[in-house]
Protein backbone atom coordinates (compact mmCIF):
# COMPACT_ATOMS: atom_id res chain seq x y z
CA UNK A 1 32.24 13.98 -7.75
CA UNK A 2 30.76 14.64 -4.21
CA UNK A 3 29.15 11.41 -3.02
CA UNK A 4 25.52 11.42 -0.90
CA UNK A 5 26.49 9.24 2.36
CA UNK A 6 23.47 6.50 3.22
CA UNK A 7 21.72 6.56 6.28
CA UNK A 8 21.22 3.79 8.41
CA UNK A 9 18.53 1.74 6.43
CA UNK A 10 15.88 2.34 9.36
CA UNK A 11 16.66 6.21 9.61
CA UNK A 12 16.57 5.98 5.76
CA UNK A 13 13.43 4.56 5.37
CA UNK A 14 11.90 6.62 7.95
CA UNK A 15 12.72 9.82 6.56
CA UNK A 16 10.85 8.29 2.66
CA UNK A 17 7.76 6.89 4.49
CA UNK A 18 7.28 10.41 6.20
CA UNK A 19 7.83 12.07 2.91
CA UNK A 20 5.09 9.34 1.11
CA UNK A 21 2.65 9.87 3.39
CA UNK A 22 2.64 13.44 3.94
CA UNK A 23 -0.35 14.99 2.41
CA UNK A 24 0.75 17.58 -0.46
CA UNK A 25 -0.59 20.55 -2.28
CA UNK A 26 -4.37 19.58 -3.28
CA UNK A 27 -5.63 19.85 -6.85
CA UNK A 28 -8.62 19.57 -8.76
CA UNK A 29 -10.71 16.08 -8.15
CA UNK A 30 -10.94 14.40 -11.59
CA UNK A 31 -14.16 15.04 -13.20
CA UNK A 32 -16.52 13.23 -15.58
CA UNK A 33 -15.81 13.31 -19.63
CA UNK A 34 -12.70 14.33 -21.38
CA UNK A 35 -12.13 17.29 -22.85
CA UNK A 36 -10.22 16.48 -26.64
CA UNK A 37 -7.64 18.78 -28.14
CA UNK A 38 -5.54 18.81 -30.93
CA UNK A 39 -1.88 16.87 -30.18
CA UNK A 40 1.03 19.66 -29.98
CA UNK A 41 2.61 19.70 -33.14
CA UNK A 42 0.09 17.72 -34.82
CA UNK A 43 -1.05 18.97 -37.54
CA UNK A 44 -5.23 19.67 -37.76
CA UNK A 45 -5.89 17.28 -40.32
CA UNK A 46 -4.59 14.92 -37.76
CA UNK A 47 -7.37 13.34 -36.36
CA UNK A 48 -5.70 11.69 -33.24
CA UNK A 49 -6.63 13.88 -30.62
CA UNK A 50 -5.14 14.63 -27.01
CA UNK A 51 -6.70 15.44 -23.32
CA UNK A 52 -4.61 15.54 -19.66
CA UNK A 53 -7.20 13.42 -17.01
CA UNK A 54 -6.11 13.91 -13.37
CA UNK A 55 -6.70 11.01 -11.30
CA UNK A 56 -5.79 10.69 -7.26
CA UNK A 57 -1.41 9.70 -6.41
CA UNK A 58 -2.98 7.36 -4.08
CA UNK A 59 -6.68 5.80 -5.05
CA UNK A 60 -6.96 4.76 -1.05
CA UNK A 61 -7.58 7.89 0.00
CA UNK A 62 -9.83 10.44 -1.09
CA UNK A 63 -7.48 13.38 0.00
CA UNK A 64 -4.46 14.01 -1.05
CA UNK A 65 -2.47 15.16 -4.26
CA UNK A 66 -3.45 14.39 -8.00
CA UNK A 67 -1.07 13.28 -11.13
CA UNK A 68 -1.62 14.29 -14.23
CA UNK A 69 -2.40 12.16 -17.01
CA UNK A 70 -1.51 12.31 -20.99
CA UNK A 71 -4.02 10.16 -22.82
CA UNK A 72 -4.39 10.07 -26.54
CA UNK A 73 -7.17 8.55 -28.88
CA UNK A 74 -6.96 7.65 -32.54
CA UNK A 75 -11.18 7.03 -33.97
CA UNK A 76 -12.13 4.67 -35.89
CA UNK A 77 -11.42 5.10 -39.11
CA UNK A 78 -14.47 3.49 -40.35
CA UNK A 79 -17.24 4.50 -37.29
CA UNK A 80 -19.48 2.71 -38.87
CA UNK A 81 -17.85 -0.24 -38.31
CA UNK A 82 -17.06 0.91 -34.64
CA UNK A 83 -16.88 -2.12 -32.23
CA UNK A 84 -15.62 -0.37 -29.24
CA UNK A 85 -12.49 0.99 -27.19
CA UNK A 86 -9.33 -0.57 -27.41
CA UNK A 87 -6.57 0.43 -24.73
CA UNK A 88 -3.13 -1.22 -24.90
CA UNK A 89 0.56 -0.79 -22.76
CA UNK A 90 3.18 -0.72 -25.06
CA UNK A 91 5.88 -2.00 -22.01
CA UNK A 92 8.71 -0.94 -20.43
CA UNK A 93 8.11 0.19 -18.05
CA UNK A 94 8.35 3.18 -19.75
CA UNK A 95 7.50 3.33 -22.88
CA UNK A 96 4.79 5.93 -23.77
CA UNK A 97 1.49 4.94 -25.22
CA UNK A 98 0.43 8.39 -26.39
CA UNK A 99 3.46 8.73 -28.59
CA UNK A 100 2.73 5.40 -30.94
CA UNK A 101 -0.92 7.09 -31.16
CA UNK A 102 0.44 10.97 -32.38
CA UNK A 103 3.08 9.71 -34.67
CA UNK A 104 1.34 8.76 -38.04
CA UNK A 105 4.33 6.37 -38.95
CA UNK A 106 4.68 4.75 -35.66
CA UNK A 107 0.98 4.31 -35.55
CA UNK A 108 0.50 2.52 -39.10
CA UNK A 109 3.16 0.58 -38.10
CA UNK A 110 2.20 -0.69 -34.82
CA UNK A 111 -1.71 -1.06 -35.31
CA UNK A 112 -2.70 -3.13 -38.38
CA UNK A 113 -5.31 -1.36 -40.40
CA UNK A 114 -8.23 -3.63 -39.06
CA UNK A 115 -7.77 -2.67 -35.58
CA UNK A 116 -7.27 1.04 -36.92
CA UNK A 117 -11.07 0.60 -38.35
CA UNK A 118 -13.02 -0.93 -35.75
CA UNK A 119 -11.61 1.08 -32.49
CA UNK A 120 -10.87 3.73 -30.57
CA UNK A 121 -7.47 3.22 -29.57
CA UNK A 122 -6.89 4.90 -26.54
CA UNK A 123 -2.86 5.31 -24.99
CA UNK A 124 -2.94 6.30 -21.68
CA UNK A 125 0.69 7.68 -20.62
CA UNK A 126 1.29 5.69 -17.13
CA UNK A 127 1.77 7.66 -13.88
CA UNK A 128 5.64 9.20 -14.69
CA UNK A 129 5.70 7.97 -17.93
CA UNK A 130 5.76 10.14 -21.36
CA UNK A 131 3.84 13.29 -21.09
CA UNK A 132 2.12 12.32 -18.26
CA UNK A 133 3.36 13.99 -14.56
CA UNK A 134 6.65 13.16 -14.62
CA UNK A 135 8.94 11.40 -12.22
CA UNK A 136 12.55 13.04 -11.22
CA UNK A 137 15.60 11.11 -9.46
CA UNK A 138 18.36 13.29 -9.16
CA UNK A 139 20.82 11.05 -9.08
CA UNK A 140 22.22 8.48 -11.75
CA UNK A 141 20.62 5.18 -11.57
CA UNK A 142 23.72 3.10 -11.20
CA UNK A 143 27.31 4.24 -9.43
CA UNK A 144 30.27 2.85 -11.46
CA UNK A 145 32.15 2.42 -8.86
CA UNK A 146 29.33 -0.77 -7.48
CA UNK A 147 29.30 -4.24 -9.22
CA UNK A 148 25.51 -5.24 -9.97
CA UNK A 149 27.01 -8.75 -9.40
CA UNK A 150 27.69 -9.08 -6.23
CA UNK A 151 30.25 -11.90 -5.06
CA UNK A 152 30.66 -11.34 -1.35
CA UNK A 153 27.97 -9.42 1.59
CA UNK A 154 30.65 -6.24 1.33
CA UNK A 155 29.84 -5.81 -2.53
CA UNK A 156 25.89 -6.77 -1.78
CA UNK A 157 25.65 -4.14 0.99
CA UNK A 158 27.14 -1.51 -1.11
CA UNK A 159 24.52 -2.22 -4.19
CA UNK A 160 21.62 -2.28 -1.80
CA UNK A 161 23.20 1.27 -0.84
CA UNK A 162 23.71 2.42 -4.01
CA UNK A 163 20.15 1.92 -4.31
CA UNK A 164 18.52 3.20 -1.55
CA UNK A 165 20.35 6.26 -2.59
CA UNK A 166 18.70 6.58 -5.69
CA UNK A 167 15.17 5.73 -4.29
CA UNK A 168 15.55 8.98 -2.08
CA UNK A 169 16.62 10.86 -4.82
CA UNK A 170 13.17 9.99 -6.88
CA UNK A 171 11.60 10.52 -3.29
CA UNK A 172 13.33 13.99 -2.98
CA UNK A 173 12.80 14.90 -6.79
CA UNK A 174 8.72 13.74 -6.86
CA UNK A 175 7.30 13.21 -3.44
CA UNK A 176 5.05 10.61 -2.92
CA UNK A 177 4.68 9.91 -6.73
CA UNK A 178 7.52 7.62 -6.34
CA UNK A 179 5.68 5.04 -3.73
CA UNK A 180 2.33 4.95 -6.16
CA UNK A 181 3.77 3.79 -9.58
CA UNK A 182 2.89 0.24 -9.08
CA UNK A 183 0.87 -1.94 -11.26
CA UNK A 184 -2.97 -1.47 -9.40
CA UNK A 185 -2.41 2.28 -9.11
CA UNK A 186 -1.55 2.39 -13.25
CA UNK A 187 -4.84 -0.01 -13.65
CA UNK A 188 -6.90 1.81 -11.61
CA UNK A 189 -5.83 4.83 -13.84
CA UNK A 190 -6.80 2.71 -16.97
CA UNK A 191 -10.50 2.23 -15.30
CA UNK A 192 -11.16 6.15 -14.66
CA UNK A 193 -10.34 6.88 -18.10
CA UNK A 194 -12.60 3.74 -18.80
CA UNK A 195 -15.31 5.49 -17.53
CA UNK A 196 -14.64 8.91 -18.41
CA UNK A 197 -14.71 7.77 -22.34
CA UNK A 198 -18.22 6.47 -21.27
CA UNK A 199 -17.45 2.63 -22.41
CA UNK A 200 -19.07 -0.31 -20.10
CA UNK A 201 -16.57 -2.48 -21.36
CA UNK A 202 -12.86 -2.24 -23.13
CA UNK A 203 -10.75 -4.68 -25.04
CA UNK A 204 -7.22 -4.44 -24.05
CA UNK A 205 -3.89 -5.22 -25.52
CA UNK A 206 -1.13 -5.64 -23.16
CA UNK A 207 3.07 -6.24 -24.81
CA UNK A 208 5.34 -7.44 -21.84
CA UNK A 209 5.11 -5.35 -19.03
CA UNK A 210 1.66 -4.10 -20.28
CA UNK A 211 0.23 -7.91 -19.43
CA UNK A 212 1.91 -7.14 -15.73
CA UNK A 213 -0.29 -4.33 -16.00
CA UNK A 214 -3.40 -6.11 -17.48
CA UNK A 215 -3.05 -8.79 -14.65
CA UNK A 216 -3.80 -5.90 -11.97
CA UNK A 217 -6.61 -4.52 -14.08
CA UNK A 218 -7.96 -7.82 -14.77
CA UNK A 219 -8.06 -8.56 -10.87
CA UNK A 220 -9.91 -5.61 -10.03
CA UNK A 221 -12.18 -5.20 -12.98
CA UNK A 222 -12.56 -8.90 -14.56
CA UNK A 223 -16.32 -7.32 -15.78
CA UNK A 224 -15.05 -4.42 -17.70
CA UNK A 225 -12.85 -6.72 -19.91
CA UNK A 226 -14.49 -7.46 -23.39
CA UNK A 227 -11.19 -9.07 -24.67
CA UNK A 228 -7.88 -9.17 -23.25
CA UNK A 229 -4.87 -10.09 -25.53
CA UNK A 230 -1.25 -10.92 -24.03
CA UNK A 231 1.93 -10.78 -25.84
CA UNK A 232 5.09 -11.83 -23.97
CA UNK A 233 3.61 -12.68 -20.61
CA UNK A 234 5.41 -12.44 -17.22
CA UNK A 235 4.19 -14.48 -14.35
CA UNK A 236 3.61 -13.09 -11.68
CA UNK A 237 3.06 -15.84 -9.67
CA UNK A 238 6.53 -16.91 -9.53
CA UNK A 239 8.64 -16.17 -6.68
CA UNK A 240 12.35 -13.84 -8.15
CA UNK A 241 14.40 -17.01 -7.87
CA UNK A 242 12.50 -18.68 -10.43
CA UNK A 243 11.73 -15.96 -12.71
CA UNK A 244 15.76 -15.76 -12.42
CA UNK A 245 16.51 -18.21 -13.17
CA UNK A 246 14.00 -19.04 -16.33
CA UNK A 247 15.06 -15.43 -17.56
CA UNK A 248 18.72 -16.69 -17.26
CA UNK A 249 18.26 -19.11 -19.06
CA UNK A 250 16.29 -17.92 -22.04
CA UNK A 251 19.50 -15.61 -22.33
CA UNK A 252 21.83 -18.06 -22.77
CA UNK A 253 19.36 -19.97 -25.10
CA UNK A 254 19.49 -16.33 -27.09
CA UNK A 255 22.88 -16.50 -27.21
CA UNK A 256 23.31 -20.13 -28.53
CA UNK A 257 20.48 -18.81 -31.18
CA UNK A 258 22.35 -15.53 -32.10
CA UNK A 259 25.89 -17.84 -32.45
CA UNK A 260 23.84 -20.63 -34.79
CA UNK A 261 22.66 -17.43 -37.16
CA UNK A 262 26.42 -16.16 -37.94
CA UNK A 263 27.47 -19.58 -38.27
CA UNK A 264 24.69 -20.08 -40.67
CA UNK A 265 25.09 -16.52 -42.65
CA UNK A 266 27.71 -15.20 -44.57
CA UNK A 267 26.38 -11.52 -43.70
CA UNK A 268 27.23 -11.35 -39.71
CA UNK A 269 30.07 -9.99 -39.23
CA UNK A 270 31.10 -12.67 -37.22
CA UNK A 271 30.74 -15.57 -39.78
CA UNK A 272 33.18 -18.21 -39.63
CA UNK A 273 34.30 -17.15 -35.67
CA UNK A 274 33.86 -18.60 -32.72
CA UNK A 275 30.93 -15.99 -31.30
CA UNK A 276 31.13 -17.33 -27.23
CA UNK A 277 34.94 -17.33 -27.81
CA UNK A 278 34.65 -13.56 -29.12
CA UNK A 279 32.21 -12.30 -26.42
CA UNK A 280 34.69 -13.53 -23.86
CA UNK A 281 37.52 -11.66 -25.86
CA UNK A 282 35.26 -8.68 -25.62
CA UNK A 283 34.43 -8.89 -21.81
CA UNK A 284 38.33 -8.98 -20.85
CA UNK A 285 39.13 -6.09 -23.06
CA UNK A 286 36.32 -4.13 -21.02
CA UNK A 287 36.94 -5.51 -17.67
CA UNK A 288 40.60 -3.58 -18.26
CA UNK A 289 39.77 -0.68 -19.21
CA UNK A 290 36.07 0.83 -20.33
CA UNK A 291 35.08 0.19 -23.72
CA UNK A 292 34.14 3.94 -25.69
CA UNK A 293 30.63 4.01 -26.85
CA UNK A 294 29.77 7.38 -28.27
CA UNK A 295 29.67 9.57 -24.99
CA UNK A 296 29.50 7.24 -22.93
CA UNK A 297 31.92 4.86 -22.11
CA UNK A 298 30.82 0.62 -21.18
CA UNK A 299 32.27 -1.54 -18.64
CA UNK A 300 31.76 -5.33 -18.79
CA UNK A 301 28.71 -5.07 -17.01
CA UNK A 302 27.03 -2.47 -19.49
CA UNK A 303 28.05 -4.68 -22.39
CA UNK A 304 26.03 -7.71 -21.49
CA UNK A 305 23.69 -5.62 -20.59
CA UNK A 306 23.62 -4.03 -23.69
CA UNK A 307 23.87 -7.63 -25.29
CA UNK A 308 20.64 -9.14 -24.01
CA UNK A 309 19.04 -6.23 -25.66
CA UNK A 310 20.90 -6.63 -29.10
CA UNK A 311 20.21 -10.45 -29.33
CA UNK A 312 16.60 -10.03 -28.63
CA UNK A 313 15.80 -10.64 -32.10
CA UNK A 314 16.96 -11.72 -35.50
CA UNK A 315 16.73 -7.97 -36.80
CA UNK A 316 18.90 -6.78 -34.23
CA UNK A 317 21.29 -9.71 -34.80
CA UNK A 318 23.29 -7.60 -37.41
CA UNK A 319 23.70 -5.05 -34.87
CA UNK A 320 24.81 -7.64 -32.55
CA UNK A 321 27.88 -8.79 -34.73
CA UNK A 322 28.61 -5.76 -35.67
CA UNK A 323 29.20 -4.27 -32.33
CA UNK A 324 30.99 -7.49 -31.06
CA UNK A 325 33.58 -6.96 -34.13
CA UNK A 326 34.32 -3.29 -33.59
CA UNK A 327 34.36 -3.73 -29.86
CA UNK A 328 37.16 -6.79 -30.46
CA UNK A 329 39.15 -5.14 -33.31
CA UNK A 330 39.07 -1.62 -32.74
CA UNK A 331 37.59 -0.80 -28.55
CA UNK A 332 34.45 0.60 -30.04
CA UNK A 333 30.98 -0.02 -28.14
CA UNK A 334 28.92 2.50 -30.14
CA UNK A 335 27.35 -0.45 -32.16
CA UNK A 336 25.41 -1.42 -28.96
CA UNK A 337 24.06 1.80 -27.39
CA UNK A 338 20.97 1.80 -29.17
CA UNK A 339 20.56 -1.49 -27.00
CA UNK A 340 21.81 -0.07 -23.50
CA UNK A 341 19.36 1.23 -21.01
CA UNK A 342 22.77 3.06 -19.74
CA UNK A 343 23.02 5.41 -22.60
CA UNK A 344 19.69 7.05 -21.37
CA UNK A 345 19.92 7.82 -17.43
CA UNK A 346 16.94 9.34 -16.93
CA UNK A 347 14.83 6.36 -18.86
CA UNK A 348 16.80 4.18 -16.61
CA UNK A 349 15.98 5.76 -13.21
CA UNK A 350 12.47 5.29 -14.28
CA UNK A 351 12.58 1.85 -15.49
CA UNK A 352 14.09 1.14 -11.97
CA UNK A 353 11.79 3.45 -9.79
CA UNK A 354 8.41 1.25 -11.77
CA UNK A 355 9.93 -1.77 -11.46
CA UNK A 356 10.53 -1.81 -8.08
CA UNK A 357 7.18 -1.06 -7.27
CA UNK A 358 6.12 -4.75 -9.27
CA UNK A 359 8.41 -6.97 -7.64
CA UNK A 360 9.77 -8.75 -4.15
CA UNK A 361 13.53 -8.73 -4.53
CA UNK A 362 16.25 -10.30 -2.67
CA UNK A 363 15.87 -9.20 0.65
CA UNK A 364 19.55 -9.40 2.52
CA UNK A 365 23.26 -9.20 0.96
CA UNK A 366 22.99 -13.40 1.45
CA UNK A 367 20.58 -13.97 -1.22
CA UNK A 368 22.00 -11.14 -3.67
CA UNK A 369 25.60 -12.84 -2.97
CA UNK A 370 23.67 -17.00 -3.64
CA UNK A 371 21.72 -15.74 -6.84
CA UNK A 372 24.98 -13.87 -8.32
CA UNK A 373 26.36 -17.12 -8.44
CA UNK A 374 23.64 -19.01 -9.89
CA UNK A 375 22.63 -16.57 -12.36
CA UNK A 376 26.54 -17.19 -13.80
CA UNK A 377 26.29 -21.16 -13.31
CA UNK A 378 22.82 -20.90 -15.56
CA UNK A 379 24.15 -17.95 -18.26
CA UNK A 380 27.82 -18.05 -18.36
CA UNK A 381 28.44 -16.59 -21.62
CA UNK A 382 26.94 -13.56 -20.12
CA UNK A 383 27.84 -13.72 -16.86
CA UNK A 384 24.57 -14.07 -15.96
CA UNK A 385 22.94 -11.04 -17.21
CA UNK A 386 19.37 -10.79 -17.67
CA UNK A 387 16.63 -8.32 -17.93
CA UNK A 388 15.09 -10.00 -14.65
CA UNK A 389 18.64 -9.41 -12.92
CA UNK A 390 18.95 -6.26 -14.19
CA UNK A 391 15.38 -5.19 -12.08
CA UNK A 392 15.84 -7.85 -8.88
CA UNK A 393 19.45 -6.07 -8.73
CA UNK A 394 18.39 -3.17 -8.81
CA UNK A 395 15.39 -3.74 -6.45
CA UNK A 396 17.38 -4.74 -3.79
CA UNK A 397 17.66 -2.90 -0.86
CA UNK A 398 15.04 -0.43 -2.21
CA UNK A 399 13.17 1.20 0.89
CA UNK A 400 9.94 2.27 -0.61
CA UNK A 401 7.87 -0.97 -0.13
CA UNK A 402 6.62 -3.09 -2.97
CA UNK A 403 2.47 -3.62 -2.72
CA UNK A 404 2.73 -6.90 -5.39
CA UNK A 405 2.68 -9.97 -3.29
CA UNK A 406 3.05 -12.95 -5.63
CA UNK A 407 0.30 -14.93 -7.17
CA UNK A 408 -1.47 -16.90 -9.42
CA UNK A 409 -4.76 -14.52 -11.96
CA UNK A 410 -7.25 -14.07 -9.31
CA UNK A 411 -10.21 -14.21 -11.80
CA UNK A 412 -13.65 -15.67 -11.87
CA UNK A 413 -14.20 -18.80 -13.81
CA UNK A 414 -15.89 -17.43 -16.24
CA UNK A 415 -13.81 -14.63 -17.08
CA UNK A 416 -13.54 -13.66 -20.97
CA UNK A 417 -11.85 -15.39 -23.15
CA UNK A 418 -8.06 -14.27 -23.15
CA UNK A 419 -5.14 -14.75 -25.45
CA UNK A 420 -1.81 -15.44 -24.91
CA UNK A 421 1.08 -14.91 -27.84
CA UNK A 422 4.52 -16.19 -26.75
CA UNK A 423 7.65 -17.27 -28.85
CA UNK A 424 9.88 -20.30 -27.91
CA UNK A 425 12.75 -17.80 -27.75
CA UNK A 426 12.01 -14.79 -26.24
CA UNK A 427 15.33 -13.70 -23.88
CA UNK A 428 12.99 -11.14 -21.90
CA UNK A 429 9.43 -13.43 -21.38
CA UNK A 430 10.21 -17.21 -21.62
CA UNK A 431 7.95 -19.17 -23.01
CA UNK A 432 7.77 -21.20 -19.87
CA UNK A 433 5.95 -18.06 -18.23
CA UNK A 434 3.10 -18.41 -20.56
CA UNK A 435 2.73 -21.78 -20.26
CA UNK A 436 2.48 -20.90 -16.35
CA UNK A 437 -0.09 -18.27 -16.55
CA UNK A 438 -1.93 -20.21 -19.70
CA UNK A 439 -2.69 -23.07 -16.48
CA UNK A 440 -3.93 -20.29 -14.17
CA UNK A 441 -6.37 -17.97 -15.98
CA UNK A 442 -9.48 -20.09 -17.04
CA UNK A 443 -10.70 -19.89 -20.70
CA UNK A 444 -7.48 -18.70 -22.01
CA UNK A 445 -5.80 -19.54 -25.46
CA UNK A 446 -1.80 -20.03 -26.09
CA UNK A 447 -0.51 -18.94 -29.16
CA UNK A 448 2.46 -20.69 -29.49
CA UNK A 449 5.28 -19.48 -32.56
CA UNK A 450 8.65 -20.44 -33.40
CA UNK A 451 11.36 -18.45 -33.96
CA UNK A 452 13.10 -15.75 -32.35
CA UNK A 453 12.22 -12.15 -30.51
CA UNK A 454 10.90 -10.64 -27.59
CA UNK A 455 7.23 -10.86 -28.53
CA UNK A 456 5.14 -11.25 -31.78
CA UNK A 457 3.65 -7.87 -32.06
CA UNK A 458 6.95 -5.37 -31.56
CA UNK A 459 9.24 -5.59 -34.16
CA UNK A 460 6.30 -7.62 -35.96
CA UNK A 461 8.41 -10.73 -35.13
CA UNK A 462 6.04 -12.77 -36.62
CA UNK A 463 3.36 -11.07 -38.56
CA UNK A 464 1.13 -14.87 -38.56
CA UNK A 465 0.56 -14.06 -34.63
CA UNK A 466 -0.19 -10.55 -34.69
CA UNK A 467 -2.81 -11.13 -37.18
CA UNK A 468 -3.77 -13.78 -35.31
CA UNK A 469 -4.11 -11.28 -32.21
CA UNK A 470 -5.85 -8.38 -34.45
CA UNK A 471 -8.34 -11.22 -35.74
CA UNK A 472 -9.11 -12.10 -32.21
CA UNK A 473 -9.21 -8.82 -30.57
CA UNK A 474 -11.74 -7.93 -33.47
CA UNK A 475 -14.01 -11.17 -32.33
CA UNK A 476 -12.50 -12.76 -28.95
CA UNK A 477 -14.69 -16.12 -30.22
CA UNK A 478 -12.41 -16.36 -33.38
CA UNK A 479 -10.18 -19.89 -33.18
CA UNK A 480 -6.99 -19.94 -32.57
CA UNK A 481 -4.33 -22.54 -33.00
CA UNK A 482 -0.20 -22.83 -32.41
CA UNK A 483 2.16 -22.09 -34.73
CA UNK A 484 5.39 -24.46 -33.68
């Protein structure tokens, strides 16, 4: 396979601010109401309806191109009980909001039926996201032949490479799309449709990266926020080392967690082994020779990759076992795709291209090279892998600048009354991240709950909190107390 040769990193990022700032094709200027049309494929009795809003690629300048939205809204099932509009982000980044709204399963599943009565619940399909205007990379996100850990400046300056390559390819495949995918420009989206629905005020409900989302919106608009619910907060304050290193750690804490449930049931296919012992097995076999997985084939890195995701929760801890077994007995990964951001390239490019736009990563082949090391010191088991390494990692050495700057919720003291929902062992938002942001936003309320997931409300990893969260986004004055 032919491969593109980088650039210097100045001529390289150059040639993508040239192409982000030239001024494309106009279209229409967004206009006032929305115009509501049956979902494709839905069927009419359906009453979830569909519209496409266009809103500005860059909301600092009144010229310029437009992106297409996809926004879907489910009505009140009892109007009469109407309190309002409720908009949420599902997380990611990536993950479509319209979808949970068109699908009648995924919808009765994800929305309790109390929230289903008293609002509109509006998905909005973020900038590249879903059926909104899409966003193209024509190349793979990661190159096989590059270690995303680093252990010396020659393997850091070839990942930074590797991934300024792929940033041109999303600048060569969408244009300036690619530099306007950041948190403010998806909030600022959020707001137009806001007022286009005609509401002075939403509640909103944001699940992991949707409160990295609400912390923008929240910033900009603290007066259009009627209640503001949080389920597995990040904290944006904290510089990359220490979100690191806490999201290193809550892995390994996973791990222990996932090891204590087979020793504990008779049912994990690992019951009665040593599980660290076997995951080691299971990263030698791969670092010889790539472990089959379906079409796909997983090196070491993929599989603890694909690990964080399958001990994420105690549903998926079957899953877990069972792909740890077939990968140690019989060289099978297939067990642990469903976890793997790798099995679905395209979803990968644009978890990277998003999540580069949210965070300051390492900034020199030094600081990849130091963290590598203490990422494995922290989360050995693993190696160190982490959803948080898996962006900074990524991040680094990507030329389209990053607007976030990190801080503590700039909101006024009496902002509304806000919820937080985190779980003591969440391997993707540690708890210590809520507890964080809980200190910084006045008038805010931790839900605390034991156990084991990343977040309350997906999965329904405990059903106590998401009640607790419907109940509250239904009155934002209802008490709330911790669950531990």
């Amino acid at each position: 396979m032919s491969r593109w040769r980088s650039a210097g990193p100045l001529a390289l990022l150059l040639a993508l601010s040239s192409v982000l700032t030239a001024p494309p094709a106009s279209a229409a200027e967004p206009g006032g109401g929305i115009r509501w049309e049956r979902c494709d494929g839905a069927p009419e009795q359906n009453p979830v309806r569909c519209a496409k809003v266009v809103v500005p690629t860059d909301w600092s300048t009144v010229d310029g191109s437009r992106v297409n939205l996809r926004v879907a809204m489910a009505p009140a099932a009892r109007p009469e009980q109407r309190i309002g509009v409720l908009l949420f982000n599902p997380g990611g980044p990536g993950a479509s909001a319209a979808d949970l709204l068109t699908n009648p399963e995924y919808f009765a599943e994800y929305f309790p039926s109390e929230l289903r009565d008293r609002f509109d619940i509006v998905g909005v399909d973020p900038r590249g996201v879903g059926g909104s205007q899409a966003l193209t990379c024509s190349l793979p996100p990661d190159d096989p032949a590059v270690t995303r850990f680093p252990a010396d400046a020659r393997q850091a300056g070839q990942l930074m490479a590797a991934n300024a390559r792929l940033a041109k390819s999303c600048v060569d495949g969408s244009g300036p799309l690619v530099g306007h995918v950041d948190t403010e420009s998806v909030a600022r989206d959020l707001d137009h449709v806001r007022r286009l629905l005609g509401e002075e005020r939403i509640s909103f409900l944001g699940i992991s990266y949707g409160t990295m989302v609400a912390q923008s919106y929240a910033e900009l608009f603290p007066r259009r926020l009627r209640a503001l619910a949080l389920d597995g907060v990040v904290d944006r304050a904290h510089p990359w080392r220490q979100l690191l290193e806490d999201n290193t750690s809550a892995v390994e804490d996973g791990v222990g967690r996932f090891a204590t449930w087979c020793a504990a049931n008779e049912t994990c296919a690992l019951h009665g082994q040593d599980v660290r012992a076997v995951i080691r097995r299971v990263l030698a076999k791969a670092d010889a020779h790539p472990v089959p997985a379906g079409d796909h084939a997983f090196d070491a890195e993929q599989i603890t990759e694909a690990l964080t995701g399958a001990i994420g929760g105690p549903g998926r801890f079957p899953f877990a076992a069972k792909g740890l077994r077939e990968i140690d007995e019989g060289g099978d990964a297939s067990a642990l795709l469903p976890f793997s951001r790798y099995a679905d390239s395209e979803g990968r490019a644009l978890f990277r291209a998003i999540s580069c736009q949210g965070v300051i990563a390492p900034a020199n082949q030094g600081e990849l090279v130091e963290a590598s090391r203490r990422i494995r010191q922290l989360g050995p088991t693993l190696r160190g892998a982490s959803e948080s390494w898996d962006i900074l990692s990524g991040c680094a050495g990507w030329p389209i600048p990053s607007p976030w700057r990190p801080h503590a919720w700039r909101v006024p003291q009496d902002f509304t009354r806000t919820l937080l929902v985190s779980g003591a062992h969440d391997v993707s938002t540690p708890r210590a991240w809520a507890e964080s942001v809980h200190q910084q936003i006045p008038n805010s309320v931790l839900l605390r709950w034991e156990g084991d997931g990343h977040t309350a409300w997906l999965a329904n990893h405990n059903p106590q909190a998401r009640q607790a969260t419907a109940r509250y986004l239904i009155d934002p004055a209802t008490p709330v107390s911790s669950m531990d």
